[in-house]
N, C-alpha and C. Protein backbone atom coordinates (compact mmCIF):
# COMPACT_ATOMS: atom_id res chain seq x y z
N UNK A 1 -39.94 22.10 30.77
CA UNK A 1 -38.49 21.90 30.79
C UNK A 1 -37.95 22.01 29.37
N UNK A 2 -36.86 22.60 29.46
CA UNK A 2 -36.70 23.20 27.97
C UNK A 2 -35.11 22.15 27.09
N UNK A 3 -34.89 21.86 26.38
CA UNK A 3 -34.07 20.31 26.36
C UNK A 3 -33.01 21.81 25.74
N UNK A 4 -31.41 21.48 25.93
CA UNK A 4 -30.66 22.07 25.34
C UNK A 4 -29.70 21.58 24.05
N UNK A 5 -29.46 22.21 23.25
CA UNK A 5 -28.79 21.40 22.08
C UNK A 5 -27.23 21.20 22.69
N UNK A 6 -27.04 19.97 22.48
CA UNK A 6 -25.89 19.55 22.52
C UNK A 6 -24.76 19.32 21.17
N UNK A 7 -23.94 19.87 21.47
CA UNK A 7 -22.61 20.36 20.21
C UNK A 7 -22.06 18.79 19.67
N UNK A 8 -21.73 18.33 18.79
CA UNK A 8 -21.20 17.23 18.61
C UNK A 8 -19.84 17.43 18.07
N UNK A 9 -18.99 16.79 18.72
CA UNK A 9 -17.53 16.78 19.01
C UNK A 9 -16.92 16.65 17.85
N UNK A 10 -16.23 16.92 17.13
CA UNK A 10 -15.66 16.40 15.67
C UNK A 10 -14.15 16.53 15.73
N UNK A 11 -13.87 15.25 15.44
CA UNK A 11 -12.74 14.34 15.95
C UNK A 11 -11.60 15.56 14.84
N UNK A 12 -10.51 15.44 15.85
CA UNK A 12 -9.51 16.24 15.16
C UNK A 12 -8.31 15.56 14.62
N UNK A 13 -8.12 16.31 13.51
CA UNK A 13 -7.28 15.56 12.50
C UNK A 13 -6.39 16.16 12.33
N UNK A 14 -5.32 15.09 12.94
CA UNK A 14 -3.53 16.13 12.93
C UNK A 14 -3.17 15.77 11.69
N UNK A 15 -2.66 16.22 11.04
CA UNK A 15 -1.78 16.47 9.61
C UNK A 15 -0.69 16.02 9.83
N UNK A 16 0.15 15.02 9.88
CA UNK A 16 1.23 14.54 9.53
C UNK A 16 2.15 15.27 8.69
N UNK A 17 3.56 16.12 8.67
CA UNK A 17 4.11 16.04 7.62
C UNK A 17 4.45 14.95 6.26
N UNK A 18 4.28 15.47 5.41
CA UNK A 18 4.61 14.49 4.18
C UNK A 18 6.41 14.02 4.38
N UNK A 19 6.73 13.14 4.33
CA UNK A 19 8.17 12.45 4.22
C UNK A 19 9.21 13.00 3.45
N UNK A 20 10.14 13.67 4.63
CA UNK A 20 11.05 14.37 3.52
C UNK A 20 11.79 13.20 2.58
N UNK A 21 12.28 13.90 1.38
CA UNK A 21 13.20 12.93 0.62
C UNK A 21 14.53 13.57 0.78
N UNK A 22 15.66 13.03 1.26
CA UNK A 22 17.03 13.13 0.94
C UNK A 22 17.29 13.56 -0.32
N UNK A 23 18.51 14.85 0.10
CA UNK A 23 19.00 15.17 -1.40
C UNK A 23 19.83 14.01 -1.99
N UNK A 24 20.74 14.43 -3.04
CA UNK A 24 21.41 13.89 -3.58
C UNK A 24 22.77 13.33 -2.91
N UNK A 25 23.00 14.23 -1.75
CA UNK A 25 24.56 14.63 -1.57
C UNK A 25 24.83 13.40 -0.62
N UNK A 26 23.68 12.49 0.04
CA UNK A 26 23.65 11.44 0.53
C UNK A 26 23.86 10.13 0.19
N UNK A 27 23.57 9.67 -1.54
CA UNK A 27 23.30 9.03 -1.66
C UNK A 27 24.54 8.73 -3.17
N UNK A 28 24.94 7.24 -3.41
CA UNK A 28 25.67 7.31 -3.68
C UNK A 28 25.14 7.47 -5.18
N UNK A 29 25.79 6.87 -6.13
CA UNK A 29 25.23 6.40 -7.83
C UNK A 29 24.51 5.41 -7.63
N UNK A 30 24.72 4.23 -7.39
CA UNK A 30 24.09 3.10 -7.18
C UNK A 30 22.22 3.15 -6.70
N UNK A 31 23.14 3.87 -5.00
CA UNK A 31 21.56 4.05 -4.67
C UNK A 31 21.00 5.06 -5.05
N UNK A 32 21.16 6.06 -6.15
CA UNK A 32 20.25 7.12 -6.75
C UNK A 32 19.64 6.10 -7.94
N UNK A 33 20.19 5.42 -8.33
CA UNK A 33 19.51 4.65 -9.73
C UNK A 33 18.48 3.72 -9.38
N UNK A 34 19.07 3.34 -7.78
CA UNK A 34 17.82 2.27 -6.97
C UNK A 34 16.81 3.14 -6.87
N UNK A 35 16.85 4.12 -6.20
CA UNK A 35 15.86 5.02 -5.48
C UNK A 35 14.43 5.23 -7.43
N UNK A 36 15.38 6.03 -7.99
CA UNK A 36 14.65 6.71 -9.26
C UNK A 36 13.87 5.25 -9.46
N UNK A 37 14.48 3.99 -10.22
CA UNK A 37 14.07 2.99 -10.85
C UNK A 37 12.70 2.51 -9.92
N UNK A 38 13.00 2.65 -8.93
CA UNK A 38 11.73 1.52 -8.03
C UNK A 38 10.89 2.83 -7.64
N UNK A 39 10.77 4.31 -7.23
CA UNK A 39 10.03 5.36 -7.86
C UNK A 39 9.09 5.23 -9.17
N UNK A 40 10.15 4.49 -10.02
CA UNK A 40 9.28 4.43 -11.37
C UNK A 40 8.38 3.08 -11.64
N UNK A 41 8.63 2.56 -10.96
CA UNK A 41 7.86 0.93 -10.97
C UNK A 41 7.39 -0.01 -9.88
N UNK A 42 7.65 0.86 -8.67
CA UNK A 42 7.89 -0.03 -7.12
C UNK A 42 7.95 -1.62 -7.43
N UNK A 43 9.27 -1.78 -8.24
CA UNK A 43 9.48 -3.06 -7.80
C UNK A 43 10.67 -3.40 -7.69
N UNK A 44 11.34 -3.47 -6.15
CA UNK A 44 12.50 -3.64 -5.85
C UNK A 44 13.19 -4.85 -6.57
N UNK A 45 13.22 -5.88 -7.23
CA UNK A 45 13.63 -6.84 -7.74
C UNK A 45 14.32 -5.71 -9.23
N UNK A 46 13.64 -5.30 -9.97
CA UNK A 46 13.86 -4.82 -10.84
C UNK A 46 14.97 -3.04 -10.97
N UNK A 47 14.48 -3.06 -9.31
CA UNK A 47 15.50 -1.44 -9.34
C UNK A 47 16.96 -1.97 -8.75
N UNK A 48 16.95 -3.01 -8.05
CA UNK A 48 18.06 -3.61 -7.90
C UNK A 48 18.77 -4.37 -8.98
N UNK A 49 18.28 -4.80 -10.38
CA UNK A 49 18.60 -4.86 -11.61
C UNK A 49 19.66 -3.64 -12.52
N UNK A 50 18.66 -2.62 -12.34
CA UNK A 50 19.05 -1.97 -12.53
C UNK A 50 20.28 -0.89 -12.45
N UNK A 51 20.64 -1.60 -10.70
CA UNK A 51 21.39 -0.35 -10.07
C UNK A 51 22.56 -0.78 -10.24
N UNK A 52 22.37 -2.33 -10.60
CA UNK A 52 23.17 -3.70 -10.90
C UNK A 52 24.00 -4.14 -9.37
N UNK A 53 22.91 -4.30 -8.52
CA UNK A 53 23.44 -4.57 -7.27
C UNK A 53 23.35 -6.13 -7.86
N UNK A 54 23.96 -7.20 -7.08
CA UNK A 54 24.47 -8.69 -6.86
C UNK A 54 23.31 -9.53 -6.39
């Protein structure tokens, strides 16, 4: 009896698009200075400093 090779399945991997980013034309001054600042440091305490939100 002769044994046959069996194929092993390899799990498929969907690709997600990467996250679009909004242009500019959305967003006001405030929240472009939020967005850049916490981009540059992820730390919302400090980009909200910045954007000089309250």
């Amino acid at each position: 009896m002769e044994r046959t090779k069996t194929k092993k399945s390899v799990p498929v991997i969907e690709e997600k698009p990467e996250p679009e980013i909004p242009g500019e034309e959305g967003l006001t001054t405030k929240q472009q200075i939020f967005v850049m600042e916490y981009l540059r440091n992820f730390n919302a305490t400090r980009a909200a400093k910045a954007a000089e939100y309250s």
